[in-house]
Protein backbone atom coordinates (compact mmCIF):
# COMPACT_ATOMS: atom_id res chain seq x y z
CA UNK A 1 98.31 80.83 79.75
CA UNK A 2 98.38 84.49 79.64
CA UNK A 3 101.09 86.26 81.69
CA UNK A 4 97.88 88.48 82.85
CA UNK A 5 95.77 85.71 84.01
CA UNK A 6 95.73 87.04 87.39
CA UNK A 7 96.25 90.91 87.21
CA UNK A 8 93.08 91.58 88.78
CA UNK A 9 93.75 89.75 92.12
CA UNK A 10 94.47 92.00 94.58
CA UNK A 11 95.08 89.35 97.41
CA UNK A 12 97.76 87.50 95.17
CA UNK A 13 99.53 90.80 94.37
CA UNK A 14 99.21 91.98 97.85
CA UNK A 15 100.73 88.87 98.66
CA UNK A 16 103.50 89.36 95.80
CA UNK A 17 104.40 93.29 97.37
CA UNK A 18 104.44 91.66 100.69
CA UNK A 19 107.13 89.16 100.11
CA UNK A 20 109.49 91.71 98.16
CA UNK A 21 109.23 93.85 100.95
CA UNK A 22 110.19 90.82 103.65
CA UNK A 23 111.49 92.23 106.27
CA UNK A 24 109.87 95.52 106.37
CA UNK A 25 106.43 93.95 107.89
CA UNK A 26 104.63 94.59 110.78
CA UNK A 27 101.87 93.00 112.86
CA UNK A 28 98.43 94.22 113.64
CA UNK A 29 97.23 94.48 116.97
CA UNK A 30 93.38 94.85 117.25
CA UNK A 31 92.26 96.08 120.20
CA UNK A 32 89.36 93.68 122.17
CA UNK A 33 85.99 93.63 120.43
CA UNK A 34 83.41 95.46 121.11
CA UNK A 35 79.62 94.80 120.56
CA UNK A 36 76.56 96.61 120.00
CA UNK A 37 73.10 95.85 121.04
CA UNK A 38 70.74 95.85 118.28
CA UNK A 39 67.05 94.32 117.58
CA UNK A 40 68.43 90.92 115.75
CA UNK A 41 71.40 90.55 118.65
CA UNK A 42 74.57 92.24 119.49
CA UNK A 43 76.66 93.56 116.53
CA UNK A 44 80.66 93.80 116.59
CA UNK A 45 81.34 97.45 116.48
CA UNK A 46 84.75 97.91 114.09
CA UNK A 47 87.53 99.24 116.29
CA UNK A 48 88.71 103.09 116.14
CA UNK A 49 91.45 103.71 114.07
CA UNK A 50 93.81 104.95 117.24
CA UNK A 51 93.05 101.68 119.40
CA UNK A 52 94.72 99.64 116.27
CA UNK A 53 98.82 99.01 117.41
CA UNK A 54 101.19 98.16 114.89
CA UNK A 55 104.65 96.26 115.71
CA UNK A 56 107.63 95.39 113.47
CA UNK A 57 110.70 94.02 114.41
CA UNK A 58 113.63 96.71 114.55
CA UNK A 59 111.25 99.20 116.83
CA UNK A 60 108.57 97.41 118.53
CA UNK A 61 105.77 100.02 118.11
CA UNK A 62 105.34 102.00 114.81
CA UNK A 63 102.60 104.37 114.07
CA UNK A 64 100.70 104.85 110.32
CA UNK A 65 102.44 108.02 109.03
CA UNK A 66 99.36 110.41 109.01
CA UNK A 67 100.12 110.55 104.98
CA UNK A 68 98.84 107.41 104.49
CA UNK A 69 95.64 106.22 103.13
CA UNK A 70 95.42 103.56 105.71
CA UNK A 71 96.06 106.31 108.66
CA UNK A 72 92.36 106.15 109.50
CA UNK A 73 91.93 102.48 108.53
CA UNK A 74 89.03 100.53 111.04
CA UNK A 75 89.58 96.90 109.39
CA UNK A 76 91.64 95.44 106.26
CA UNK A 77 91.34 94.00 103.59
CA UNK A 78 90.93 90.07 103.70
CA UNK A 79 90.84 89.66 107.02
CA UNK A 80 94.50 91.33 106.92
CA UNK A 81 97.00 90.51 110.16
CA UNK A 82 99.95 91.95 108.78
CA UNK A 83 101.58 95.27 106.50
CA UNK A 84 104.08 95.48 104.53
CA UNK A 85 105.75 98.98 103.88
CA UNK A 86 108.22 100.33 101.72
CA UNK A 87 108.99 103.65 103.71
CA UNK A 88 109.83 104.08 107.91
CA UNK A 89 110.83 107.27 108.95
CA UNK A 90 111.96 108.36 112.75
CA UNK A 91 110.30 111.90 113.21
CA UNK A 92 108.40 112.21 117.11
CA UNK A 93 107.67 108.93 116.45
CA UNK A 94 108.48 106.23 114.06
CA UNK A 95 106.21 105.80 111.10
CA UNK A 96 105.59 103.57 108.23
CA UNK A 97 103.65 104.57 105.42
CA UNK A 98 103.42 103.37 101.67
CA UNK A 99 101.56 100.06 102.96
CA UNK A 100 99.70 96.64 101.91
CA UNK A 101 97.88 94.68 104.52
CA UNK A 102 97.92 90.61 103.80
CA UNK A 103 97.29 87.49 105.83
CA UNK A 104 98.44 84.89 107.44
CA UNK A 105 99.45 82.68 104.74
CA UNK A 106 101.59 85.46 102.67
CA UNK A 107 103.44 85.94 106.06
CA UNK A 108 103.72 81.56 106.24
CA UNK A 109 104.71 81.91 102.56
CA UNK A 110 106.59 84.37 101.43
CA UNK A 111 108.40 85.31 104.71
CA UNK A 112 111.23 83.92 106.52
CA UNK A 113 111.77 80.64 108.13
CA UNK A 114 109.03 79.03 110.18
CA UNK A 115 109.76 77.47 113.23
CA UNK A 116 107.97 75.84 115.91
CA UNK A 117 107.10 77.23 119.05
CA UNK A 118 108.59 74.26 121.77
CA UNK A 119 105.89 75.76 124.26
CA UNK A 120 102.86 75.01 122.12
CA UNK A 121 101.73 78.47 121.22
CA UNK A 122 102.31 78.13 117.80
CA UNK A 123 104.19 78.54 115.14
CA UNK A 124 107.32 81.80 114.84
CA UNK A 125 107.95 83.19 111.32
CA UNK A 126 111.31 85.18 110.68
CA UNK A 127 112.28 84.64 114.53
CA UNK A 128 109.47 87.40 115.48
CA UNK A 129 106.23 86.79 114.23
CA UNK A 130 103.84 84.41 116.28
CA UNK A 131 100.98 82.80 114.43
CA UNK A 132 98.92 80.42 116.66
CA UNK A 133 97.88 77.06 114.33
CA UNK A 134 99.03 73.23 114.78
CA UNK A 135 102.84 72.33 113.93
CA UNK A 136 101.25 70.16 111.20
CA UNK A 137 100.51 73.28 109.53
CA UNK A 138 104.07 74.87 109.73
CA UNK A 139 105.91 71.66 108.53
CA UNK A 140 102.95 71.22 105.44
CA UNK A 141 103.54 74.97 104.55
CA UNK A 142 107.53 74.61 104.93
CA UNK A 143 107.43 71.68 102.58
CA UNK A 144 104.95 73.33 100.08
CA UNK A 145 108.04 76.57 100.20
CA UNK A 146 110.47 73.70 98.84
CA UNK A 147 108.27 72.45 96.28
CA UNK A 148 107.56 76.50 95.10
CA UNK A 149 111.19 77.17 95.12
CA UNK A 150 112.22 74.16 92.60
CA UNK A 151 109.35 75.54 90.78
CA UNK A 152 110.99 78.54 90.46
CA UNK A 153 114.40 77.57 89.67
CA UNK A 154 113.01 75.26 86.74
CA UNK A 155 111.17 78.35 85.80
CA UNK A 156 114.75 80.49 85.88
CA UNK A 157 116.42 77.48 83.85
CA UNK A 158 113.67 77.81 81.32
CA UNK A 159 112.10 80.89 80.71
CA UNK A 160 109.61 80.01 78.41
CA UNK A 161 108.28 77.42 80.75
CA UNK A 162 104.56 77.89 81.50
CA UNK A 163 104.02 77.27 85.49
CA UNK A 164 100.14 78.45 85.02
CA UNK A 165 98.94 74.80 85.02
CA UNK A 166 101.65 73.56 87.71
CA UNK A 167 100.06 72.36 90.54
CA UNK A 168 102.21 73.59 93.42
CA UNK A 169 101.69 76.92 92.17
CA UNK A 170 97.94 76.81 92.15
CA UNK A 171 97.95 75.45 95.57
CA UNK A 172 100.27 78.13 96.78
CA UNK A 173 97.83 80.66 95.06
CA UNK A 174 94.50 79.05 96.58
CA UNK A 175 96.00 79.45 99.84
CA UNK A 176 97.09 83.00 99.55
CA UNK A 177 93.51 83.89 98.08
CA UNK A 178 91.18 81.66 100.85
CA UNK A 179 93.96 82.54 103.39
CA UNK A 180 94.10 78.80 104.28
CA UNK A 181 90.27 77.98 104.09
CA UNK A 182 88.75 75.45 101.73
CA UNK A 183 85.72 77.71 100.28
């Protein structure tokens, strides 16, 4: 299989940048939605830029670093819940900028450990981020991250093996690109 089979999925390298830059995420806080009356019903109005909070874990609230081309950003890519960014700087406020919005299963994937919320809420990634979903989901996913990592370390042992046609690998990529949904 070619070593460029994939270069033109931005989801699957968005989730690949995300999870070399684990721990410098941060969640997405969408403000409430608004609707729109129209003639075929109401119509979910995107959100203004300003009303959209980020959060990491270091500073709480961080703010989109005016330099970026997501400063003005209304909605992301895929559905995105989460950024990754390669640059935070303290200035009158603390900003990240260089960033890649991905979703939910990146952050189950490629993030830290996933534990289970003992209250029912959900499950906690990397100690800080909350995703709400069924515990069955958080042990499947934890299990699937043991199967990629021997994956990996047979792939270290032997570089030339192929892992295009391995099967944990194309399930880890299906979820990444359908973000958990069975399209």
């Amino acid at each position: 299989m070619s070593m460029n089979a994939h270069n033109s999925n931005n989801t699957l390298i968005r989730a690949l940048v995300a999870g070399a830059f684990n721990p410098q995420l941060a969640r997405i806080e969408f403000p409430d939605k608004k609707y729109a009356p129209s003639i075929s019903g109401a119509v979910e109005l995107d959100p203004e830029a300003r009303t959209i909070k980020f959060f990491n874990q270091d500073n709480g609230r961080v703010f989109v670093h005016p330099s970026s081309t997501l400063f003005s950003a209304q909605s992301f890519v895929s559905g995105a819940m989460y950024l990754s960014y390669f640059n935070k700087m303290a200035t009158s406020k603390i900003f990240i900028k260089d960033l890649t919005p991905f979703n939910v299963y990146t952050a189950l994937l490629f993030s830290g450990p996933i534990v289970l919320d003992t209250l029912g809420r959900g499950l906690v990634i990397d100690g800080w981020l909350r995703i709400r979903g069924w515990a069955r989901i958080g042990v499947l996913v934890s299990r699937l991250r043991i199967m990629l990592d021997e994956a990996l370390a047979r792939k270290i042992k032997d570089p030339a093996l192929d892992l295009g046609g391995d099967e944990v690998v194309n399930v880890v990529r299906s979820l990444v690109e359908r973000d958990g949904l069975d399209r």
